[in-house]
Protein backbone atom coordinates (compact mmCIF):
# COMPACT_ATOMS: atom_id res chain seq x y z
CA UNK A 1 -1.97 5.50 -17.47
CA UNK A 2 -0.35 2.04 -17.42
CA UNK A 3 -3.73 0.57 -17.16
CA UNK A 4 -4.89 2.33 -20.04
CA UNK A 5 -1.68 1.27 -21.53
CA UNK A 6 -2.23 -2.29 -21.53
CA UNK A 7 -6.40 -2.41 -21.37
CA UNK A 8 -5.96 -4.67 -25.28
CA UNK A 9 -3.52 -7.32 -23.17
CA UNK A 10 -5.52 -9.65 -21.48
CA UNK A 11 -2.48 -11.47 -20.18
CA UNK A 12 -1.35 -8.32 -18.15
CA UNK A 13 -2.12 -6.40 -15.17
CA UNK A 14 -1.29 -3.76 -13.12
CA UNK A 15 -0.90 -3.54 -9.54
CA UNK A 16 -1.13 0.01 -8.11
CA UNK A 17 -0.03 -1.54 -4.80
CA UNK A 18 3.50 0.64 -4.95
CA UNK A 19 1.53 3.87 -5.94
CA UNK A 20 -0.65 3.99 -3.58
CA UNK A 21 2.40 3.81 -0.78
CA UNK A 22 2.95 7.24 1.00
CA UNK A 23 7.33 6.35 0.68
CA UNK A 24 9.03 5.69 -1.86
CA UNK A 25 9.68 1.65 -1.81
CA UNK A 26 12.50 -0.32 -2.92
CA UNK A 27 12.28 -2.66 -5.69
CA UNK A 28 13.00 -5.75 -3.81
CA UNK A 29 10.15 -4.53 -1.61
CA UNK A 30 7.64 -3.75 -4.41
CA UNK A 31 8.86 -8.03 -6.32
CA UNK A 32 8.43 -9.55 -2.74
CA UNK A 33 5.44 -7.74 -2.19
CA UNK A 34 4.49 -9.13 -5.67
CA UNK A 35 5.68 -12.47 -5.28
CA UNK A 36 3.57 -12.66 -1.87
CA UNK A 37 0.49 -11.17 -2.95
CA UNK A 38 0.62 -13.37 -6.09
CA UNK A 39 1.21 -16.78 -4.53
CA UNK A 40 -0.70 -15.92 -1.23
CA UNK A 41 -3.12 -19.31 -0.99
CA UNK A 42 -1.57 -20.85 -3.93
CA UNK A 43 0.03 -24.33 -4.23
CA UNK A 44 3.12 -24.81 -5.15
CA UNK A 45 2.47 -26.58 -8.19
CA UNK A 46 0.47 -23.12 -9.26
CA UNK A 47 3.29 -20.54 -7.87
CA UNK A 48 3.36 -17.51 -10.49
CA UNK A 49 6.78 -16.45 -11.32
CA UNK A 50 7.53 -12.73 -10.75
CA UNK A 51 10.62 -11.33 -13.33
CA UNK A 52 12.68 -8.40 -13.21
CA UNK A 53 11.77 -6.60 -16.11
CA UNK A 54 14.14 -3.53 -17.31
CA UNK A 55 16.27 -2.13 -19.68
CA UNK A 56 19.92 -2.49 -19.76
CA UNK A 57 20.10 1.22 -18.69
CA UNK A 58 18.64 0.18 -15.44
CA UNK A 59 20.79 -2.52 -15.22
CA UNK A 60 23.63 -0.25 -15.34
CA UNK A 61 22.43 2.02 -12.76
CA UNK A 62 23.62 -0.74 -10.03
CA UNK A 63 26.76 0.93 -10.18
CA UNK A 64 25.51 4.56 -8.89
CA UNK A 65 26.45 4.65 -5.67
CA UNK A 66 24.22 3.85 -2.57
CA UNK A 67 20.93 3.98 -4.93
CA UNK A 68 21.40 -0.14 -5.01
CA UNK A 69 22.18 -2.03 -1.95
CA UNK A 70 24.38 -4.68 -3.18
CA UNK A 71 21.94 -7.52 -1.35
CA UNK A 72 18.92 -6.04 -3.26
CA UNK A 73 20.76 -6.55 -6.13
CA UNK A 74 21.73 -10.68 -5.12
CA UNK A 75 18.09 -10.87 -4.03
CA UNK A 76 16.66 -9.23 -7.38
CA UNK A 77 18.48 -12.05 -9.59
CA UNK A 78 18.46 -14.56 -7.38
CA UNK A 79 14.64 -14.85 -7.26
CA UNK A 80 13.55 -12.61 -9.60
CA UNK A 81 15.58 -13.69 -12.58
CA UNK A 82 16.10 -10.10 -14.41
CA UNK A 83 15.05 -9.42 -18.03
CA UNK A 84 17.11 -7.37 -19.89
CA UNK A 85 15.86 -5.36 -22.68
CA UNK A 86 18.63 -3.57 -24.76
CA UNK A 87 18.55 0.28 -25.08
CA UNK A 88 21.22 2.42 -26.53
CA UNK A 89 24.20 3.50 -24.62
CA UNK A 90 24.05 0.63 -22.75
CA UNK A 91 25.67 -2.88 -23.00
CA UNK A 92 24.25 -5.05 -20.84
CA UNK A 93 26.96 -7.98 -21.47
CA UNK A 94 29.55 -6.02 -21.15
CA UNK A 95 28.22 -4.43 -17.37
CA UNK A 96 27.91 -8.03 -16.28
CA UNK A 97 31.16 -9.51 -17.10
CA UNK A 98 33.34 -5.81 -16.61
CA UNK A 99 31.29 -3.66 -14.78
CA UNK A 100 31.89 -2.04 -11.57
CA UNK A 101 29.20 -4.98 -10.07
CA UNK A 102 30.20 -7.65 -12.31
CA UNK A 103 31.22 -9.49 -9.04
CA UNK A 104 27.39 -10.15 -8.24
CA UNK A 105 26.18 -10.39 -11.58
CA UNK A 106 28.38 -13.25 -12.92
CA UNK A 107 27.23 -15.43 -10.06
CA UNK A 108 23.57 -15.15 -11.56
CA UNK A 109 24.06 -15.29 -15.12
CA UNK A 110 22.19 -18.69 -15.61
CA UNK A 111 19.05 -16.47 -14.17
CA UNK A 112 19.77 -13.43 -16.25
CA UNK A 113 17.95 -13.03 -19.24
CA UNK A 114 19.31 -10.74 -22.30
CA UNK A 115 16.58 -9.94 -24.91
CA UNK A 116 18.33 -10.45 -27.90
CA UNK A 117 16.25 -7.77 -29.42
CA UNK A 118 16.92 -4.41 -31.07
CA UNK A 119 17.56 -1.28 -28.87
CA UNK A 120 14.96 1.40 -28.11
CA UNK A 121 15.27 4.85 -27.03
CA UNK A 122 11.52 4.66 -25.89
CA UNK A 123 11.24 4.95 -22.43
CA UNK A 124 9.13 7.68 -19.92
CA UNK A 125 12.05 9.83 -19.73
CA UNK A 126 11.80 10.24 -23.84
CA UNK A 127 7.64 10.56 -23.65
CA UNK A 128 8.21 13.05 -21.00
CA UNK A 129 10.82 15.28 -22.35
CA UNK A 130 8.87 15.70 -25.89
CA UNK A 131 6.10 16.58 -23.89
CA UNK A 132 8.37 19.12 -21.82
CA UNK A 133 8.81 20.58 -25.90
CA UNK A 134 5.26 20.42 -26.79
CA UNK A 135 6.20 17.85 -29.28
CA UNK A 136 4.14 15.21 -30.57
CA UNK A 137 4.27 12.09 -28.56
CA UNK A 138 1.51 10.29 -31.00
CA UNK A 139 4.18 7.56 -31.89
CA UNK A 140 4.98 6.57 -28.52
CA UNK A 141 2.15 6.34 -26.45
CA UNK A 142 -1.26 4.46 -26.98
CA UNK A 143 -3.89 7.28 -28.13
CA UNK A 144 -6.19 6.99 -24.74
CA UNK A 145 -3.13 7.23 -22.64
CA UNK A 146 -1.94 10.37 -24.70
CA UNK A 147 -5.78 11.66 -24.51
CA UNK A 148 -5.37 11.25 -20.86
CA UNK A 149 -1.80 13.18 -20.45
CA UNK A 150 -3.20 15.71 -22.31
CA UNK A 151 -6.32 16.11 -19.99
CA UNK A 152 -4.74 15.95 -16.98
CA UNK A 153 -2.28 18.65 -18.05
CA UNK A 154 0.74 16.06 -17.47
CA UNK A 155 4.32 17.21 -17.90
CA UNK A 156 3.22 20.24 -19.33
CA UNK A 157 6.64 21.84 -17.65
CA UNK A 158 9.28 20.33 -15.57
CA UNK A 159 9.01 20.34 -11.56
């Protein structure tokens, strides 16, 4: 699906490396994977530079307890310099500067990057739950990844 997602951006990829794993992997495992695969043979004047993509939702999910180890966490921002997309419920300056890991987070917030953007309630969990409904997701998906849900019988009911 992602690859059918982003098949009209030539600039990006996907790497099915993490899928393909028969255990579930960190994400500090899946960047340095990333970061290694990606810069394997390359010079340093050519290194690609692997971000943390996610929404301030994830962000905020560094509090739950024990699903972040609080060295991922260092490790994510220190060399994967997070980018923060804004979604509702969610503020992603406030969680940095008062939130329950604010201690780690203020240390890298010259390598944190906010979007200043406006929020979005899009996100899988969204997609999936309309789909749960048998509502339309025709507004939210790309048509060939929606053809291919729909073939494939995907989150037709919840597991």
């Amino acid at each position: 699906m992602a690859k059918l997602a982003i098949e009209y951006i030539p600039w990006l990829n996907v790497d099915t490396w993490e899928a393909e794993q028969k255990e579930w992997q960190t994400t500090i495992t899946v960047l340095s994977y990333l970061d290694r695969i990606k810069n394997a043979n390359r010079s340093p004047d050519r290194k690609v530079y692997i971000k943390f993509l996610c929404g301030s939702d994830l962000l905020t999910s560094f509090a739950v307890p024990n699903l972040w180890a609080d060295e991922d966490i260092r490790k994510i921002c220190d060399l994967y310099s997070p980018v923060i997309v804004p979604r509702p419920g969610s503020d992603a300056h406030h969680f940095m500067t008062h939130g329950p890991k604010a201690h780690i987070l203020r240390r890298y917030a010259d390598k944190i990057i906010i979007v200043d953007a406006e929020q979005s309630d899009i996100s899988s969990t969204l997609v999936r739950n309309k789909l749960y409904k048998k509502e339309s997701v025709d507004d939210l998906v790309p048509s060939k990844v929606n053809r291919y849900i729909q073939q494939k019988g995907l989150y037709m009911k919840r597991d």
